[in-house]
C-alpha atoms as a PDB file:
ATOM      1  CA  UNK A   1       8.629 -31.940 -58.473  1.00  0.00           C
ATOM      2  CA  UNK A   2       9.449 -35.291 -61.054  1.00  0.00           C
ATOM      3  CA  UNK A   3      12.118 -37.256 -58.299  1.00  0.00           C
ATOM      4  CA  UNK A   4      14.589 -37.635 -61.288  1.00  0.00           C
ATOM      5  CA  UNK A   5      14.385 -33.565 -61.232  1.00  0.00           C
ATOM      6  CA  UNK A   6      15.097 -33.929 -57.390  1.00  0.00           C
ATOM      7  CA  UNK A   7      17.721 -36.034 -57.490  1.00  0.00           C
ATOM      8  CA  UNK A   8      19.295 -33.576 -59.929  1.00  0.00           C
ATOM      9  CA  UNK A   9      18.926 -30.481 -57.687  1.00  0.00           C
ATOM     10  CA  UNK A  10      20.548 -32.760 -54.684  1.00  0.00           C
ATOM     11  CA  UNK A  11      23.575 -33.909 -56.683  1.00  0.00           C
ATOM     12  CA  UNK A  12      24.122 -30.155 -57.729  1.00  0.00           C
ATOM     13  CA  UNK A  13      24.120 -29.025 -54.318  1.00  0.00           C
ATOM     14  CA  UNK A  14      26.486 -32.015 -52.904  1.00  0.00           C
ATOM     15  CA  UNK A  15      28.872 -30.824 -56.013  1.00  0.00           C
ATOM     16  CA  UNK A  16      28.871 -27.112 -54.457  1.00  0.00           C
ATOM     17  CA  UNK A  17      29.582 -28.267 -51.404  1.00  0.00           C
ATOM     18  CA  UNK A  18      32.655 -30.490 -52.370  1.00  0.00           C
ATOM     19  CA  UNK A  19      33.683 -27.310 -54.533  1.00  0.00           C
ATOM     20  CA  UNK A  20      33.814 -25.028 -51.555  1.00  0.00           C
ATOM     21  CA  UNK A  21      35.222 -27.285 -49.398  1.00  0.00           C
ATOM     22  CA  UNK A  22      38.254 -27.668 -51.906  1.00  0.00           C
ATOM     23  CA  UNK A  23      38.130 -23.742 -52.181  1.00  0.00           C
ATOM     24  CA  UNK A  24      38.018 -23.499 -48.546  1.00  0.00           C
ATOM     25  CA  UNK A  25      35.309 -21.030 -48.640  1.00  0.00           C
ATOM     26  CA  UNK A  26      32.261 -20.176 -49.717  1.00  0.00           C
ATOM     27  CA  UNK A  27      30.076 -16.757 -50.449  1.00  0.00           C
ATOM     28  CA  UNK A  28      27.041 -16.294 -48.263  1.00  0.00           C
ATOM     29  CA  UNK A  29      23.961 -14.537 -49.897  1.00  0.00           C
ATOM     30  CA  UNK A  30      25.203 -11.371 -48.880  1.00  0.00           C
ATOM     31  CA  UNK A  31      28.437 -12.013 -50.897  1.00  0.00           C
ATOM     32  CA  UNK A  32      30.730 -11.811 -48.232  1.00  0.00           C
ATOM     33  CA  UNK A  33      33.878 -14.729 -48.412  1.00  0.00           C
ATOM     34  CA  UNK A  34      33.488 -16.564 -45.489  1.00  0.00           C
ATOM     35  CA  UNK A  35      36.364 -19.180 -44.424  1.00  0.00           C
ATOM     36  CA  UNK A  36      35.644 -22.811 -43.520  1.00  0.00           C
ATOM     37  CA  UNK A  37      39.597 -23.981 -44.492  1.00  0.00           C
ATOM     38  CA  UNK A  38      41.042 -24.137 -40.939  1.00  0.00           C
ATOM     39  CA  UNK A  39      37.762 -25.359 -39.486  1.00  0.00           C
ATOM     40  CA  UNK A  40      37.529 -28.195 -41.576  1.00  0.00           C
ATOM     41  CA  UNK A  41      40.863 -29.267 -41.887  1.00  0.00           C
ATOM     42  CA  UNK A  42      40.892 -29.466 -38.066  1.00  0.00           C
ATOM     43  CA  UNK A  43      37.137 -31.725 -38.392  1.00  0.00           C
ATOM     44  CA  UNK A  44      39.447 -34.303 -40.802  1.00  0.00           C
ATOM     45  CA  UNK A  45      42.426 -34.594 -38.726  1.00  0.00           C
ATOM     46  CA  UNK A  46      40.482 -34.694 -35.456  1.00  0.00           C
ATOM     47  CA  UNK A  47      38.019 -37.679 -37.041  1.00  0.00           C
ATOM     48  CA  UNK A  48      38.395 -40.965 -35.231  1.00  0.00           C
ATOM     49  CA  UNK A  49      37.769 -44.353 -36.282  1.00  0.00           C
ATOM     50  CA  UNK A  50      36.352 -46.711 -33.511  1.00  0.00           C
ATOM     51  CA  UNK A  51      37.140 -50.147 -33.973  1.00  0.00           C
ATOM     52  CA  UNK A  52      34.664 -52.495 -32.662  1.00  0.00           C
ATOM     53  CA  UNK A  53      37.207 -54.473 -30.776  1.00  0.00           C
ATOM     54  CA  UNK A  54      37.849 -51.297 -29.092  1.00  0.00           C
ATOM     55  CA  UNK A  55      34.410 -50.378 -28.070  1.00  0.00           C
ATOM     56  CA  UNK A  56      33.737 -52.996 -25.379  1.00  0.00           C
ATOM     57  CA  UNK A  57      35.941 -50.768 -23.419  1.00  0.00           C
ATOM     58  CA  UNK A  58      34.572 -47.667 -24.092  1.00  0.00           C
ATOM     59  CA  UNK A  59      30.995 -49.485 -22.958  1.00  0.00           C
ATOM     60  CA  UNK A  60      32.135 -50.217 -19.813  1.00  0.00           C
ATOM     61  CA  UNK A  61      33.926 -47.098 -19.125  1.00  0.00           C
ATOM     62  CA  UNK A  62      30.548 -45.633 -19.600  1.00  0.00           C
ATOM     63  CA  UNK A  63      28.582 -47.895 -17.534  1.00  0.00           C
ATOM     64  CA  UNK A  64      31.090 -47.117 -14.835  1.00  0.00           C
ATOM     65  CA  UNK A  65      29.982 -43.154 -14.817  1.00  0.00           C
ATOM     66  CA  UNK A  66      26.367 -43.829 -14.794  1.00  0.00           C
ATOM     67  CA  UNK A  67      24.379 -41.658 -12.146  1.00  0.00           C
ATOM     68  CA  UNK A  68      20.902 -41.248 -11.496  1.00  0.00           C
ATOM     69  CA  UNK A  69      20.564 -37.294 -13.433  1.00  0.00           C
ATOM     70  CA  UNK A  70      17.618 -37.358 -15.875  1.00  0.00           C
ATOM     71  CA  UNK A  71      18.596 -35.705 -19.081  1.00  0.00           C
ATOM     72  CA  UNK A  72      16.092 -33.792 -20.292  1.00  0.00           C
ATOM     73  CA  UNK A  73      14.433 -35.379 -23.542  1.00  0.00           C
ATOM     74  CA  UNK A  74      12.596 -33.905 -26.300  1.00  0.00           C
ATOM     75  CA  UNK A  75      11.019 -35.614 -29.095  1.00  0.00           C
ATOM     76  CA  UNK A  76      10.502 -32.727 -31.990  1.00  0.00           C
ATOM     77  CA  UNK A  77       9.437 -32.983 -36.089  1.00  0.00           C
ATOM     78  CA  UNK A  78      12.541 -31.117 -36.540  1.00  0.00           C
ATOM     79  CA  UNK A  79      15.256 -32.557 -39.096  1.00  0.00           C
ATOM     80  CA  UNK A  80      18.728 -32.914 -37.393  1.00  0.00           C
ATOM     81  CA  UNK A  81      20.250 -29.946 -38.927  1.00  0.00           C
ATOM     82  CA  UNK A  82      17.273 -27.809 -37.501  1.00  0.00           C
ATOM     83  CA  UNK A  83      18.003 -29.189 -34.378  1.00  0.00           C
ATOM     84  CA  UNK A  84      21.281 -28.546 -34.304  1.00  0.00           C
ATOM     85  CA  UNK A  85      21.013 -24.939 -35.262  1.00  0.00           C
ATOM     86  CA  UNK A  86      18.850 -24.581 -32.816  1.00  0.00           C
ATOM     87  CA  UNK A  87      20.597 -26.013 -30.049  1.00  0.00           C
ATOM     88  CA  UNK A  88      23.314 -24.400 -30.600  1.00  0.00           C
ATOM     89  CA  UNK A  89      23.187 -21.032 -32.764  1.00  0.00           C
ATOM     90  CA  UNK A  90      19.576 -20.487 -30.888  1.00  0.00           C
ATOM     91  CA  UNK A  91      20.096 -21.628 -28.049  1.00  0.00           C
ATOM     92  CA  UNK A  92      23.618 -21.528 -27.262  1.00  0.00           C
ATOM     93  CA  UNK A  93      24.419 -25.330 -26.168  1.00  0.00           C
ATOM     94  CA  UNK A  94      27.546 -26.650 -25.658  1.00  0.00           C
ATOM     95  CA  UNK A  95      29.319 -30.338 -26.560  1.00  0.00           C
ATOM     96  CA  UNK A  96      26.653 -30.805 -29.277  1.00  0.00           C
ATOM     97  CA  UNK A  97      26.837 -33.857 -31.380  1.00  0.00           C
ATOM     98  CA  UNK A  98      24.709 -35.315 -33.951  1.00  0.00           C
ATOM     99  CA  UNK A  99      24.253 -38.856 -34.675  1.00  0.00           C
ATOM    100  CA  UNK A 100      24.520 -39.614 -38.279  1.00  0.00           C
ATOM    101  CA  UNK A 101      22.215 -42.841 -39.568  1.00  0.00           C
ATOM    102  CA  UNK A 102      24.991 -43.996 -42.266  1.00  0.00           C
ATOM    103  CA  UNK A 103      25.316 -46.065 -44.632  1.00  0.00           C
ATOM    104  CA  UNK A 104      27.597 -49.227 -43.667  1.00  0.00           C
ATOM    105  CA  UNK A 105      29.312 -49.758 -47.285  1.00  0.00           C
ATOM    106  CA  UNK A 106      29.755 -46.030 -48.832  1.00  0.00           C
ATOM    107  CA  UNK A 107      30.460 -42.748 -47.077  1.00  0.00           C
ATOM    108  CA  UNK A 108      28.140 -40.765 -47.620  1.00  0.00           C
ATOM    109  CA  UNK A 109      25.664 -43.066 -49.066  1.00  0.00           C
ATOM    110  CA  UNK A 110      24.300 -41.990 -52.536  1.00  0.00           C
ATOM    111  CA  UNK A 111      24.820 -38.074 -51.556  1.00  0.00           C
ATOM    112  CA  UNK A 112      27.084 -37.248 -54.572  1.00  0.00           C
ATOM    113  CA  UNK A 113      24.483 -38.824 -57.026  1.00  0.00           C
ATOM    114  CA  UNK A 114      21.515 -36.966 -55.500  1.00  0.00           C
ATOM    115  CA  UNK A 115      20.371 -39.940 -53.046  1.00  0.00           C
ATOM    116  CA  UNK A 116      17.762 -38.302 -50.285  1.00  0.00           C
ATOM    117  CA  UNK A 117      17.722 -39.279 -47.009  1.00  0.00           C
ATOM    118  CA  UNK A 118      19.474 -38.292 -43.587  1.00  0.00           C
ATOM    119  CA  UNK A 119      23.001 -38.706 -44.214  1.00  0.00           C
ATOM    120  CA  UNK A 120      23.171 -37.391 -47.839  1.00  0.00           C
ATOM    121  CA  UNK A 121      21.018 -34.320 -46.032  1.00  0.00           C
ATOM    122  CA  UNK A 122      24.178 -33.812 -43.490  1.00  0.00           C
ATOM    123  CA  UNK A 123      26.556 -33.984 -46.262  1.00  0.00           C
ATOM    124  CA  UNK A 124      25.270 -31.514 -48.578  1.00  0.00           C
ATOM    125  CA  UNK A 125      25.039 -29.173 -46.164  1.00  0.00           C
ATOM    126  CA  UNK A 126      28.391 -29.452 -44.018  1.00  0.00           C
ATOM    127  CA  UNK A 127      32.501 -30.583 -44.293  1.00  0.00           C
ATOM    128  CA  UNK A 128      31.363 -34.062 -42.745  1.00  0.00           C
ATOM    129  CA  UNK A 129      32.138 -36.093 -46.445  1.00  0.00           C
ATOM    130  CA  UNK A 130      35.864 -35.763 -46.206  1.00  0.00           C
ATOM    131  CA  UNK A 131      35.555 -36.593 -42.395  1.00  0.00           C
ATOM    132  CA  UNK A 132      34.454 -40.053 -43.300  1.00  0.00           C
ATOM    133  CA  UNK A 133      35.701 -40.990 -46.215  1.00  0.00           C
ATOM    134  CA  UNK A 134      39.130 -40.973 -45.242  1.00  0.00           C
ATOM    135  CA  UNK A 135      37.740 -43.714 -43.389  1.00  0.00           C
ATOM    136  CA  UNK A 136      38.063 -47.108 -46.039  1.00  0.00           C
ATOM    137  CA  UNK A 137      38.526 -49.638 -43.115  1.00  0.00           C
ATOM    138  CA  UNK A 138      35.348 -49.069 -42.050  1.00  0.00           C
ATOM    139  CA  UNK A 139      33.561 -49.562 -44.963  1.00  0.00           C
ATOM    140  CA  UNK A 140      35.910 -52.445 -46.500  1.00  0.00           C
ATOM    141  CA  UNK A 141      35.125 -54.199 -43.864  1.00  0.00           C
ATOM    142  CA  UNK A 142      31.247 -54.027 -43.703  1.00  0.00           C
ATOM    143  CA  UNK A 143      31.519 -55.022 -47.816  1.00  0.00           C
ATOM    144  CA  UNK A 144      33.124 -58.142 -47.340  1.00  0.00           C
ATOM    145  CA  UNK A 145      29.947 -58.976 -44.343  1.00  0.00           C
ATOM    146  CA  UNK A 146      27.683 -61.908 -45.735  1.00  0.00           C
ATOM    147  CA  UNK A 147      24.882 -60.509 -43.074  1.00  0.00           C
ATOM    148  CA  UNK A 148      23.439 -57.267 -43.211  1.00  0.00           C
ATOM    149  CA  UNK A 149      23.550 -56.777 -39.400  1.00  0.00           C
ATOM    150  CA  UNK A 150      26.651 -55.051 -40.167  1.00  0.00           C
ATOM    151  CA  UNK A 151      29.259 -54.460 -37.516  1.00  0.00           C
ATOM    152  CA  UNK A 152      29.878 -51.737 -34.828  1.00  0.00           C
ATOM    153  CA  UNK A 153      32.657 -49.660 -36.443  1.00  0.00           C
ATOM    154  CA  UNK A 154      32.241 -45.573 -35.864  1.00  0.00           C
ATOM    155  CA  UNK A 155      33.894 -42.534 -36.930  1.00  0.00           C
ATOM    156  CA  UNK A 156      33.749 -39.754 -34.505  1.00  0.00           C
ATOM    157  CA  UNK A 157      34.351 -36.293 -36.443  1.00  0.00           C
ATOM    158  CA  UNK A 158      34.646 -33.395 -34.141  1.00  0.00           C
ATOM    159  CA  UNK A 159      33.501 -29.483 -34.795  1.00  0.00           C
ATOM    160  CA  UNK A 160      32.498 -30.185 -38.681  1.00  0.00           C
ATOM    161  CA  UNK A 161      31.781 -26.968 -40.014  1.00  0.00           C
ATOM    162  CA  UNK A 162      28.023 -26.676 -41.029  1.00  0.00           C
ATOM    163  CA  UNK A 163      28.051 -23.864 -43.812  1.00  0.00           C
ATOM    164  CA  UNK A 164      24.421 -24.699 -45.451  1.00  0.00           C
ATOM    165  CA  UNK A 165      20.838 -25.590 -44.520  1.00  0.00           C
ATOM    166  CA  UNK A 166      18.521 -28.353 -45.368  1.00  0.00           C
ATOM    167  CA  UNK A 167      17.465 -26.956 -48.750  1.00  0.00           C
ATOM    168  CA  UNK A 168      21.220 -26.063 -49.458  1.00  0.00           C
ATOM    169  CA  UNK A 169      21.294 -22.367 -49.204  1.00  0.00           C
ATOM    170  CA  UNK A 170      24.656 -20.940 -47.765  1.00  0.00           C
ATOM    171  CA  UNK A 171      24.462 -19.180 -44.030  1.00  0.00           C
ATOM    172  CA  UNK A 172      25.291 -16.219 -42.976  1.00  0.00           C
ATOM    173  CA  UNK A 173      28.148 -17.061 -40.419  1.00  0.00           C
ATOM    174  CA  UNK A 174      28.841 -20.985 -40.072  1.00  0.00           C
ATOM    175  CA  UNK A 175      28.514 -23.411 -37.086  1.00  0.00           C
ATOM    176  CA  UNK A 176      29.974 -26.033 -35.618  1.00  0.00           C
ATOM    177  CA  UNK A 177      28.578 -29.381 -34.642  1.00  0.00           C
ATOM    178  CA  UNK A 178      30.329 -33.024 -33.910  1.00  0.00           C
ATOM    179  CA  UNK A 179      28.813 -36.000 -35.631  1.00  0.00           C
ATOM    180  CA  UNK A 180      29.441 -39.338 -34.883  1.00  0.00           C
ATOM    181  CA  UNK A 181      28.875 -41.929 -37.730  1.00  0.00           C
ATOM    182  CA  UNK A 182      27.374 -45.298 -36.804  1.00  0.00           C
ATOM    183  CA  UNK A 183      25.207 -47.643 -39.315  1.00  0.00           C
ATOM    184  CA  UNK A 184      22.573 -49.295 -38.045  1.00  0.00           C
ATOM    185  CA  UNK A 185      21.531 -52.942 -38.565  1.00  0.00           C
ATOM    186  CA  UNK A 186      19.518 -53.518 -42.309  1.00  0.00           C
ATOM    187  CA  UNK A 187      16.398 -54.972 -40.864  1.00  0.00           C
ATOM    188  CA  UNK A 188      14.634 -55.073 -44.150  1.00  0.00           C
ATOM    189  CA  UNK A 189      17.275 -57.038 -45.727  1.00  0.00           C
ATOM    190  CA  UNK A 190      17.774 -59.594 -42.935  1.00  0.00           C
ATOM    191  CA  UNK A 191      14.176 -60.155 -42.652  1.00  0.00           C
ATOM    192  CA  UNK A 192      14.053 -61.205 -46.746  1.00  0.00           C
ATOM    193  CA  UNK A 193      17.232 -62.660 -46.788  1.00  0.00           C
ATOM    194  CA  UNK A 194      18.027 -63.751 -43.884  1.00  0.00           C
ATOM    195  CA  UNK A 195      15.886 -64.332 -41.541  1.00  0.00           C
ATOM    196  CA  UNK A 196      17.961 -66.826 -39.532  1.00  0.00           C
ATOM    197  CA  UNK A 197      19.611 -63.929 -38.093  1.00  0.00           C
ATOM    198  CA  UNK A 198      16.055 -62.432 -37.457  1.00  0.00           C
ATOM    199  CA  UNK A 199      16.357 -62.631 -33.876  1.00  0.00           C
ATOM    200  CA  UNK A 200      19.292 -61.007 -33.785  1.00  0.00           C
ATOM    201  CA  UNK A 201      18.470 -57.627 -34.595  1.00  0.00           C
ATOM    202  CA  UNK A 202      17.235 -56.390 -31.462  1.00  0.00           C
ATOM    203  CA  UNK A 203      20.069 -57.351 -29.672  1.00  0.00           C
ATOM    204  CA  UNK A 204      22.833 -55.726 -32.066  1.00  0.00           C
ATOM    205  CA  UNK A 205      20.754 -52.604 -31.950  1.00  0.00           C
ATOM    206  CA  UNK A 206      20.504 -52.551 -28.478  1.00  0.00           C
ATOM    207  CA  UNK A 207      24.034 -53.162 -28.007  1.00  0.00           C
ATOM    208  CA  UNK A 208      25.002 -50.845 -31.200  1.00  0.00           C
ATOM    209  CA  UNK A 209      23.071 -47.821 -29.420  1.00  0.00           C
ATOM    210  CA  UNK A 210      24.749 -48.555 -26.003  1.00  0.00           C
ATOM    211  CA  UNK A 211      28.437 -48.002 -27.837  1.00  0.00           C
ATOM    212  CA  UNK A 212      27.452 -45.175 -29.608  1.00  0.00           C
ATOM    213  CA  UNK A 213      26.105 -43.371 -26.885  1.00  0.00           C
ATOM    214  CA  UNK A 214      29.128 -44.358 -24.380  1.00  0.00           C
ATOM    215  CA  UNK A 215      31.398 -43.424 -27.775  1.00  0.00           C
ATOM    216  CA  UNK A 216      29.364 -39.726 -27.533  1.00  0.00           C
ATOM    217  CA  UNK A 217      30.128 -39.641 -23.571  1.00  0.00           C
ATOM    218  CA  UNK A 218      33.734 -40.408 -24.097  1.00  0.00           C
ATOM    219  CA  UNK A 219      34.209 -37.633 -26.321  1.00  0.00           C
ATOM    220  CA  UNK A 220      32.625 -34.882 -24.272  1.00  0.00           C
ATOM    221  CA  UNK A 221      29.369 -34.852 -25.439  1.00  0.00           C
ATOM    222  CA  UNK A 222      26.473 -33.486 -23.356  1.00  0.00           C
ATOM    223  CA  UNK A 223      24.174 -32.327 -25.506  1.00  0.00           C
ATOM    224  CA  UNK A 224      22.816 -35.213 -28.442  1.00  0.00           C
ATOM    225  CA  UNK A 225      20.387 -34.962 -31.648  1.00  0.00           C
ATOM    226  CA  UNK A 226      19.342 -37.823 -32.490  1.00  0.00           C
ATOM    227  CA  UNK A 227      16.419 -39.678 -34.514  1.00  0.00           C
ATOM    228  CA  UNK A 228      14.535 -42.372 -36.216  1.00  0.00           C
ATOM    229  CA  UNK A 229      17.927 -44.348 -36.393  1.00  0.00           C
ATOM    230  CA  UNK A 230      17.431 -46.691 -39.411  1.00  0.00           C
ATOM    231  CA  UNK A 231      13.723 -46.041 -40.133  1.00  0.00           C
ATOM    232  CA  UNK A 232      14.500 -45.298 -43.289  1.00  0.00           C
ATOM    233  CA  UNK A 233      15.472 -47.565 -46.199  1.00  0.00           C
ATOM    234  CA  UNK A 234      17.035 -49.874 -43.407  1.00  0.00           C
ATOM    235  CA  UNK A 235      13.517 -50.658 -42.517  1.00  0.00           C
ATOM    236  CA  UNK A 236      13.970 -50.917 -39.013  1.00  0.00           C
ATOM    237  CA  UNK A 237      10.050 -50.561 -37.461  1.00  0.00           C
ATOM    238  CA  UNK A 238       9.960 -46.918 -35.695  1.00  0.00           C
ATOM    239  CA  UNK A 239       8.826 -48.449 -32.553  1.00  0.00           C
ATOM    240  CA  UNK A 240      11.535 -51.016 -32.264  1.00  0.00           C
ATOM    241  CA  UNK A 241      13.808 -48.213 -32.032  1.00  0.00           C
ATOM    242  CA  UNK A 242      12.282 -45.896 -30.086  1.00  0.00           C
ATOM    243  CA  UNK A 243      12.239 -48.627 -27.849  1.00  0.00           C
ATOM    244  CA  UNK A 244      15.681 -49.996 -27.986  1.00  0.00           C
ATOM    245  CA  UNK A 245      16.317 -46.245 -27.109  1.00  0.00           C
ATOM    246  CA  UNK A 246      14.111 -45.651 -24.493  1.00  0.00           C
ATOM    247  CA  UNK A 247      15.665 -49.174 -23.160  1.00  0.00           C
ATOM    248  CA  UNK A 248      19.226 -48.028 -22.714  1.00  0.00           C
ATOM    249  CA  UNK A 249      18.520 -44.390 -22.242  1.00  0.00           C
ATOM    250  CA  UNK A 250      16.058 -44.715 -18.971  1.00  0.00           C
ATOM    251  CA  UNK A 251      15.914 -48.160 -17.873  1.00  0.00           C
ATOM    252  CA  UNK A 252      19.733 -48.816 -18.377  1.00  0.00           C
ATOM    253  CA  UNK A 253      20.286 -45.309 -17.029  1.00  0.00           C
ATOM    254  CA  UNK A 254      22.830 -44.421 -20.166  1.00  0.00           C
ATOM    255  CA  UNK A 255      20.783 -40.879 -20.523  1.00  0.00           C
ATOM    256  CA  UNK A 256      22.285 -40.180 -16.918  1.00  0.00           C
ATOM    257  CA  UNK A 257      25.819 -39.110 -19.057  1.00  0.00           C
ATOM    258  CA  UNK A 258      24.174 -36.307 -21.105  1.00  0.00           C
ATOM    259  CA  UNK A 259      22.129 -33.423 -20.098  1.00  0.00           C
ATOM    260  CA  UNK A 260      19.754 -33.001 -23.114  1.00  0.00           C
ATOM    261  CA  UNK A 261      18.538 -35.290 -25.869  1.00  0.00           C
ATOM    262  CA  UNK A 262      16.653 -34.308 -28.706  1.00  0.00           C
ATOM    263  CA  UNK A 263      15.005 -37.215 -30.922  1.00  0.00           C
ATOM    264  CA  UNK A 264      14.475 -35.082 -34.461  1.00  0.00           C
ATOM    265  CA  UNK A 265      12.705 -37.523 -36.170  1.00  0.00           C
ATOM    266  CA  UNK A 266      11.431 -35.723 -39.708  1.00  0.00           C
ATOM    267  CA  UNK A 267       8.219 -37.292 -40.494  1.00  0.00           C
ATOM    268  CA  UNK A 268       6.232 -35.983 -43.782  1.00  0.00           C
ATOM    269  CA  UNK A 269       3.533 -38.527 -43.472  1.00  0.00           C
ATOM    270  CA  UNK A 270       0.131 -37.513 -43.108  1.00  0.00           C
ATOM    271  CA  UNK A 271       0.064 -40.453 -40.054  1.00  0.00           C
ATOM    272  CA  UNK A 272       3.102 -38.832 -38.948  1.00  0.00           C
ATOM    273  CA  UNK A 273       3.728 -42.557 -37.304  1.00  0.00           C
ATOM    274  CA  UNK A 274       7.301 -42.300 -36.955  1.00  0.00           C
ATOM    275  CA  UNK A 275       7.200 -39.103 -34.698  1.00  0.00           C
ATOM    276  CA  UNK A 276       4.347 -40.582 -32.433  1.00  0.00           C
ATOM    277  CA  UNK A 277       6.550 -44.032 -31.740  1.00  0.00           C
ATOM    278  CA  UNK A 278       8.723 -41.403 -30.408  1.00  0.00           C
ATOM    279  CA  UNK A 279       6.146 -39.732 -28.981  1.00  0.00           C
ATOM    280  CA  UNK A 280       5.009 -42.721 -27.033  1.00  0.00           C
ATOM    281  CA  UNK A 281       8.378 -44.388 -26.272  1.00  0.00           C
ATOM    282  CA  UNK A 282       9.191 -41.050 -24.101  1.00  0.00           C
ATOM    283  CA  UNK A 283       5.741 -40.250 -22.848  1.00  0.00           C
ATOM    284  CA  UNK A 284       5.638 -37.222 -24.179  1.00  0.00           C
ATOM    285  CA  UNK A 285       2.297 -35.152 -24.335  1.00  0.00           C
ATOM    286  CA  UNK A 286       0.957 -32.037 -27.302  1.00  0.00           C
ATOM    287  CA  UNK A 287       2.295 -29.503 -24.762  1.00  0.00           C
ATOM    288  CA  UNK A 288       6.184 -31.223 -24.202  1.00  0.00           C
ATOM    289  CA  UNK A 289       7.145 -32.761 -27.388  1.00  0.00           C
ATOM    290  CA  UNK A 290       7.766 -30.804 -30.294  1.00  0.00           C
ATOM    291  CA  UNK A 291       9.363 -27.337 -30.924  1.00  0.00           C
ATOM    292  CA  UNK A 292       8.596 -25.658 -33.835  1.00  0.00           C
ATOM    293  CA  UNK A 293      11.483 -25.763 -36.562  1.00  0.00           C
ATOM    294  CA  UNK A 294      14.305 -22.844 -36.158  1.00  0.00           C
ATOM    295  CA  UNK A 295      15.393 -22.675 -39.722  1.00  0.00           C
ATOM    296  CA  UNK A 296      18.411 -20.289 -40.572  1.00  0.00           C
END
């Protein structure tokens, strides 16, 4: 399929889903009404912004309940809305949140006008839009940044109401899932543009994954998706992050506050490079690491 024709499926699909939101409900393909109004008015008034002034707190709050429990870790070719419906419609997990690889300047990103990638993915298919766009401070404030490192402002956004699946199909019975919001640094654009603040990148990573996970542990969370955190068109290389992850999940014991992981990390590639960093970061072998897409 011609990408422009792409793009104009995508956009048509995040349109529906800002339609039933508004509606408050939506028809599932075996034209029964479901309800999603109480559900996600509850996700929007629940959402919280994290300041980063706040989150040095939160940090060491975290480091202060870190034991020596290994959380089980799984590395799978799953996107993160497979994952989630199989953690938790499959398999019945509880406190399951998602980590969303945002865009620092527009909620969203480039959903509404078709844009692919993970976020956009998550909005189409769920109530998480209005979740975060109430949310201007965040993203006024990473506009007005001269550097592309970007800053450590979150929005938390509890039980979202997931009423579609990847390709944008309605389900039979919605689910639930908490996603916390969190851009990562733009490597690509600090390497071309600024590579003076090259050297910086793996340290705000590291330090931006460290909040985010002890901003997941302060808010209940036990069981986490996440992924190739700004692999995408932040150009961050896949095994930087797998290792920044691997860093503060095992050696800095942060893993010890949740009792599964799942890395989904979506790779179409015929190398399928970004999975194997993963892959390798964890130590993961053919027989451990990947579960075979659940798809509702």
């Amino acid at each position: 399929m011609h990408p422009q024709q792409q793009r104009g499926i995508h956009a048509a699909i995040a349109q529906d889903t800002m339609n039933r939101l508004e509606q408050g409900f939506y028809m599932n393909n075996a034209g029964i009404s479901v309800s999603i109004a109480d559900a996600q008015q509850r996700a929007v008034a629940g959402s919280r912004l994290y300041r980063p002034a706040e989150l040095d707190t939160v940090r060491s709050d975290a480091i202060a309940a870190l034991t020596n429990r290994a959380p089980q870790i799984e590395v799978t070719g799953e996107t993160t809305l497979e994952a989630a419906y199989r953690r938790i419609v499959v398999e019945a997990a509880g406190s399951t949140a998602c980590l969303n690889f945002a865009s620092a300047k527009n909620p969203g990103g480039g959903f509404l006008s078709g844009s692919q990638a993970q976020e956009e993915s998550l909005a189409r298919s769920s109530g998480l839009y209005p979740c975060i766009a109430q949310m201007e401070e965040m993203y006024r404030y990473n506009r007005r940044l001269s550097t592309c490192l970007y800053s450590d402002y979150m929005i938390y956004s509890p039980d979202v109401p997931v009423f579609k699946n990847d390709r944008g199909e309605p389900l039979s019975v919605p689910y639930a899932v908490s996603f916390l919001t969190a851009p990562a640094v733009n490597a690509g654009v600090v390497r071309e543009h600024q590579p003076e603040l090259e050297a910086r990148i793996h340290a705000d990573m590291l330090e931006r994954i460290r909040k985010l996970l002890a901003v997941l542990w302060q808010q209940g969370a036990d069981s986490l998706i996440l992924g190739a955190y700004g692999c995408g068109v932040f150009r961050n290389r896949p095994a930087d992050v797998a290792g920044y992850f691997r860093q503060v999940l095992l050696d800095e014991r942060f893993g010890s506050l949740f009792g599964n992981i799942v890395f989904a990390v979506y790779d179409k590639s015929p190398q399928r490079s970004t999975l194997h960093a993963f892959e390798r970061a964890f130590g993961l072998d053919d027989d451990r690491r990947v579960h075979a897409a659940t798809t509702p």
